[in-house]
PDB file of N, CA and C in Angstrom:
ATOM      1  N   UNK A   1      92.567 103.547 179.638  1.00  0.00           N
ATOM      2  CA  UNK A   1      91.239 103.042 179.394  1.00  0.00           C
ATOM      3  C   UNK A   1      90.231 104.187 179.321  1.00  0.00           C
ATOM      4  N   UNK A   2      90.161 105.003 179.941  1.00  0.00           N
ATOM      5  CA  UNK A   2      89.094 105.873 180.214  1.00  0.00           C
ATOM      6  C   UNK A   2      89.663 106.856 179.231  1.00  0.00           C
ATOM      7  N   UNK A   3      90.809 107.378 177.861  1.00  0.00           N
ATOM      8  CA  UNK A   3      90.357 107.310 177.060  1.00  0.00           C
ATOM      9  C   UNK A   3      89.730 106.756 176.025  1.00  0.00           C
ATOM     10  N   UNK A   4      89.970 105.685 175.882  1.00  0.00           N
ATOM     11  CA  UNK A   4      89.395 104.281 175.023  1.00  0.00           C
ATOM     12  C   UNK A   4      87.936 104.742 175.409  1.00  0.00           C
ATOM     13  N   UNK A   5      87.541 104.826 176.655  1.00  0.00           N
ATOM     14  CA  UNK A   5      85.543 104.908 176.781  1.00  0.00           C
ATOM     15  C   UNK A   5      85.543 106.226 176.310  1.00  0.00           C
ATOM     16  N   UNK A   6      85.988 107.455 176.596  1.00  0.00           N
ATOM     17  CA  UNK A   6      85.759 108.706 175.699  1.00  0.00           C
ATOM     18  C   UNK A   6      85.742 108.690 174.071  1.00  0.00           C
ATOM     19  N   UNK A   7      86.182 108.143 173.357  1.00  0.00           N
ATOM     20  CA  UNK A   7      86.999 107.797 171.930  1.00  0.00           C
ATOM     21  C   UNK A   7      85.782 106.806 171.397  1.00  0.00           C
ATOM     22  N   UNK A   8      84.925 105.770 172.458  1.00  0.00           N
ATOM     23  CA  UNK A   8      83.792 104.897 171.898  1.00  0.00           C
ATOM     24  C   UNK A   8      82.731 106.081 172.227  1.00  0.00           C
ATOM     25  N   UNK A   9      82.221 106.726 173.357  1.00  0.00           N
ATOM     26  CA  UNK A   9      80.824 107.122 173.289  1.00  0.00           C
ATOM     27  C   UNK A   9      81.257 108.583 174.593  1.00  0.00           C
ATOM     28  N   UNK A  10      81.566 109.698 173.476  1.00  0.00           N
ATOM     29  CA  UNK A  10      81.571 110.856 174.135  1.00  0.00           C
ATOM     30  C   UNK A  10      80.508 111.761 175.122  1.00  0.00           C
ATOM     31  N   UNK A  11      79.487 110.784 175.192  1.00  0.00           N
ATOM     32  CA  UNK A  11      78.241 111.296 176.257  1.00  0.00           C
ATOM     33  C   UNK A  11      78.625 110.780 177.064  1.00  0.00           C
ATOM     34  N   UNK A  12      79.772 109.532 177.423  1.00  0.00           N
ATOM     35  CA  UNK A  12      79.982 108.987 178.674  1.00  0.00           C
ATOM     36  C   UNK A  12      81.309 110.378 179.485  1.00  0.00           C
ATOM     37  N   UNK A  13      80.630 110.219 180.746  1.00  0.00           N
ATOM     38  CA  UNK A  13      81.612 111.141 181.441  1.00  0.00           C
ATOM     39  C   UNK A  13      82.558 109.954 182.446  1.00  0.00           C
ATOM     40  N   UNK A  14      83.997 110.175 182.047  1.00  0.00           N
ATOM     41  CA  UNK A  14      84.926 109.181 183.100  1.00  0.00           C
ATOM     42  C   UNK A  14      85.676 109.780 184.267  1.00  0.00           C
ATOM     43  N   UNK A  15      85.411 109.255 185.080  1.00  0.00           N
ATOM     44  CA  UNK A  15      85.957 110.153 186.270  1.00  0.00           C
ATOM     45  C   UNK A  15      86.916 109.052 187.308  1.00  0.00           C
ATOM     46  N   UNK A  16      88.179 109.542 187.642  1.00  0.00           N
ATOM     47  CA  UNK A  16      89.429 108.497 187.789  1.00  0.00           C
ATOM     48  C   UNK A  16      89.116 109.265 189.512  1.00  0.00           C
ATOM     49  N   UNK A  17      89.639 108.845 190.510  1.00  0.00           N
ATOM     50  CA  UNK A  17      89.403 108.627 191.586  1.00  0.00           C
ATOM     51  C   UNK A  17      90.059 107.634 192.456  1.00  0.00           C
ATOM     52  N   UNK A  18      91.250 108.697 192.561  1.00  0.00           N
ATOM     53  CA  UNK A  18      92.376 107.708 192.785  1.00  0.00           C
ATOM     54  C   UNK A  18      92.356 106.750 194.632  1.00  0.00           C
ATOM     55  N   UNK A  19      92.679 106.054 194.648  1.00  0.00           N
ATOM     56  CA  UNK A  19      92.406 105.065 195.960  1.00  0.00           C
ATOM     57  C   UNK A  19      93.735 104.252 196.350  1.00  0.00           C
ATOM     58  N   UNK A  20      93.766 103.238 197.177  1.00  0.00           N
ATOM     59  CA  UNK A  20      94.488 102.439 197.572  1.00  0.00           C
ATOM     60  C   UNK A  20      93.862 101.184 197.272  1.00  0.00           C
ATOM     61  N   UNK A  21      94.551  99.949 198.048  1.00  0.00           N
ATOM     62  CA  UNK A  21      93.683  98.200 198.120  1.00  0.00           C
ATOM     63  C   UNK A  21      93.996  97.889 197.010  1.00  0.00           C
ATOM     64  N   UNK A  22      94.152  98.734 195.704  1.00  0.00           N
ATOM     65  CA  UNK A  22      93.723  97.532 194.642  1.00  0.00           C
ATOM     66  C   UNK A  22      93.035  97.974 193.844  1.00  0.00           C
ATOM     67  N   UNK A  23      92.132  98.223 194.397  1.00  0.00           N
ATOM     68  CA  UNK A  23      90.547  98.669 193.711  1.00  0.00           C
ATOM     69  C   UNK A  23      90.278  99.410 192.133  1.00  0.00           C
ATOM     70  N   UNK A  24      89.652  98.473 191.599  1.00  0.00           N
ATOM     71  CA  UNK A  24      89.360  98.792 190.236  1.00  0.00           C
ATOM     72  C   UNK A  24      87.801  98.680 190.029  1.00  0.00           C
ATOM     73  N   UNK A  25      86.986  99.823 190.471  1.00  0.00           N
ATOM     74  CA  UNK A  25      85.744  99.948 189.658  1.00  0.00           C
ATOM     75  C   UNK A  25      85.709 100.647 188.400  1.00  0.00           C
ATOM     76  N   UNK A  26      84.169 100.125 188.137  1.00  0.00           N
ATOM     77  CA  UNK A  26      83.640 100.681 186.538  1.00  0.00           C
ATOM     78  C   UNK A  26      81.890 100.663 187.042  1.00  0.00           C
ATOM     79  N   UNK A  27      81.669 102.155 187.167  1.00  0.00           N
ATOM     80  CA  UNK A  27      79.960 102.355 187.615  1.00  0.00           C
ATOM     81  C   UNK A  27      79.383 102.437 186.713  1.00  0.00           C
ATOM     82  N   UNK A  28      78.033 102.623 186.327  1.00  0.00           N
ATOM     83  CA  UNK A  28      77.820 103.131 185.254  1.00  0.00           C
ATOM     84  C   UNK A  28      76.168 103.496 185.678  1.00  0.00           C
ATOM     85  N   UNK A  29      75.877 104.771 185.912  1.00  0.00           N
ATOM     86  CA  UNK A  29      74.378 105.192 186.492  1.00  0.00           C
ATOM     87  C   UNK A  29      74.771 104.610 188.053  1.00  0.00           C
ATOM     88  N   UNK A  30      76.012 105.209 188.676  1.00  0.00           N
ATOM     89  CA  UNK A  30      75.274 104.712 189.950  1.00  0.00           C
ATOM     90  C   UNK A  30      75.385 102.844 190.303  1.00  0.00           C
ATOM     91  N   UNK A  31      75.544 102.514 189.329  1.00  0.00           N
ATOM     92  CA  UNK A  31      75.777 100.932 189.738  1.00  0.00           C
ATOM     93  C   UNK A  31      76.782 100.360 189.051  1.00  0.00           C
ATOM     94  N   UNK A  32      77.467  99.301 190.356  1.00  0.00           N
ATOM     95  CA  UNK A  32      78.426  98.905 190.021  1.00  0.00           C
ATOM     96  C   UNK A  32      78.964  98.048 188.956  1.00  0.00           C
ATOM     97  N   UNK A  33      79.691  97.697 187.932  1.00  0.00           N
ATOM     98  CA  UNK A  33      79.289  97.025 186.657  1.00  0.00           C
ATOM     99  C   UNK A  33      80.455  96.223 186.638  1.00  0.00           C
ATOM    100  N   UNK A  34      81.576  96.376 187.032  1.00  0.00           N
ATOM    101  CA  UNK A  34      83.116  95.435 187.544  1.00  0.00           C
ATOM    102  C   UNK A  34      83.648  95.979 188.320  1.00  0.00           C
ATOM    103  N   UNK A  35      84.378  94.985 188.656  1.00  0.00           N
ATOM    104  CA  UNK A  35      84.728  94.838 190.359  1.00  0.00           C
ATOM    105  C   UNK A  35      86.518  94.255 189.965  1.00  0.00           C
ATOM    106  N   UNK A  36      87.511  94.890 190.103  1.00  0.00           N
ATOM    107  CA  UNK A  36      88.358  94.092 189.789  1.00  0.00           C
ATOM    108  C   UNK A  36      88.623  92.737 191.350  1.00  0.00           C
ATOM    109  N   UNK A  37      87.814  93.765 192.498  1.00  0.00           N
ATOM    110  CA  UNK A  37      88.630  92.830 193.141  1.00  0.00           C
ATOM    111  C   UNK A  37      87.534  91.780 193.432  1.00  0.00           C
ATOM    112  N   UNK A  38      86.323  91.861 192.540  1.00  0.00           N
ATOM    113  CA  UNK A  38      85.657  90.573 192.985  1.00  0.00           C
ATOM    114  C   UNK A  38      85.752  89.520 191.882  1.00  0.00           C
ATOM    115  N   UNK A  39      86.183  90.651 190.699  1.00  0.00           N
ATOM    116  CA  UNK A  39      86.771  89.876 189.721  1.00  0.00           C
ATOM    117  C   UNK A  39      87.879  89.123 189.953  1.00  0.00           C
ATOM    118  N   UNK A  40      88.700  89.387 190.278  1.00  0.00           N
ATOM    119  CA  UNK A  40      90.727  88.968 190.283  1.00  0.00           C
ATOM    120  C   UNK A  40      91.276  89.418 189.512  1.00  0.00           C
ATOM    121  N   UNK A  41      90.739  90.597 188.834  1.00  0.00           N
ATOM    122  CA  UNK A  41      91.298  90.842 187.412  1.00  0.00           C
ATOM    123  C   UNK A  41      91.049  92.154 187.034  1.00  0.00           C
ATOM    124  N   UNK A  42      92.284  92.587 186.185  1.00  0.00           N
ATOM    125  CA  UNK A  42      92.335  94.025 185.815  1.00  0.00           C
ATOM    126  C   UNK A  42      91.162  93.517 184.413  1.00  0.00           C
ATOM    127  N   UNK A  43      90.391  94.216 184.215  1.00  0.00           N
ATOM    128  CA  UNK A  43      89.224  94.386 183.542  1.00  0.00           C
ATOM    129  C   UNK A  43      90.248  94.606 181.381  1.00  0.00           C
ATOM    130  N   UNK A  44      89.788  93.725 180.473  1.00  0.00           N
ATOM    131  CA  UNK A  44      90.303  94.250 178.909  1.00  0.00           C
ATOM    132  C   UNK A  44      89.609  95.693 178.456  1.00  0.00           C
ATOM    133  N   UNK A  45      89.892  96.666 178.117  1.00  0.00           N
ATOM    134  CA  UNK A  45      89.040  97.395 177.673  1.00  0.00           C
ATOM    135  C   UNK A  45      87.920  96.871 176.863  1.00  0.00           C
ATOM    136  N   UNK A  46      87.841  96.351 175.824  1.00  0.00           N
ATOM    137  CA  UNK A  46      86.410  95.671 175.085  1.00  0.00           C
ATOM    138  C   UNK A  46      85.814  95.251 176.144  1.00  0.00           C
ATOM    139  N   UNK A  47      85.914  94.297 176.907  1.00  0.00           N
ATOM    140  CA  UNK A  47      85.297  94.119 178.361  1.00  0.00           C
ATOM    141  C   UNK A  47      84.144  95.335 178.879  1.00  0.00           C
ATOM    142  N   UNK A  48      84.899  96.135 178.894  1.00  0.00           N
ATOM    143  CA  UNK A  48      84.422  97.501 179.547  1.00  0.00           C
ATOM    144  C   UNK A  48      83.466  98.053 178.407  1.00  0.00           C
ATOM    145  N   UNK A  49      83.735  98.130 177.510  1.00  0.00           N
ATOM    146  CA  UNK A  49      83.306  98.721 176.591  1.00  0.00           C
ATOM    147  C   UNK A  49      81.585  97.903 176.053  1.00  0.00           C
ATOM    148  N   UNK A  50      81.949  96.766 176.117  1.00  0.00           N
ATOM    149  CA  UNK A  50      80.722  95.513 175.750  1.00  0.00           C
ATOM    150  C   UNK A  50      79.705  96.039 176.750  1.00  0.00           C
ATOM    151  N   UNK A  51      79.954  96.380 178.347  1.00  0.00           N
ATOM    152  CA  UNK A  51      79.320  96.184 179.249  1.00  0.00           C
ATOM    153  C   UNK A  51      78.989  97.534 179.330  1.00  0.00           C
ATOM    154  N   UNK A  52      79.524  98.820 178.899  1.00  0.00           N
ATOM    155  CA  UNK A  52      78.878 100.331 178.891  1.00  0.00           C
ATOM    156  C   UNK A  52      77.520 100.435 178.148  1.00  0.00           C
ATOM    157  N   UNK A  53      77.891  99.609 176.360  1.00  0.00           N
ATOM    158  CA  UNK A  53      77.002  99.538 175.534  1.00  0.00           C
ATOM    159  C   UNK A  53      75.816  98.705 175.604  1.00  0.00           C
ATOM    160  N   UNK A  54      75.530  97.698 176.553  1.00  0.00           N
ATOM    161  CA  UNK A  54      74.962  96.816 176.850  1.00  0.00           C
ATOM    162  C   UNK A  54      73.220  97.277 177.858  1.00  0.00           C
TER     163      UNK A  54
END
């Protein structure tokens, strides 16, 4: 995925940050923008992508 967001808008910087739990964020400025685990769900890239450009 986080080439897929490099490949749409190369001013975005992606930074992987590896963890335990589960946990699937997507920040964007500092705020949180998906949540997989408040979601239930591994996030589609277009998903991600709708919500960077937005």
């Amino acid at each position: 995925m986080a080439d897929e967001i490099r490949k749409h808008n190369s001013d975005i910087e992606v930074e992987l940050i590896k963890g335990g739990g589960g946990a699937f964020e997507v920040c964007l400025d500092g705020k949180l923008v998906f949540s997989k685990l408040s979601a239930g769900r591994f996030p589609e890239t277009e998903e991600i992508l709708e919500i960077l450009d937005s």
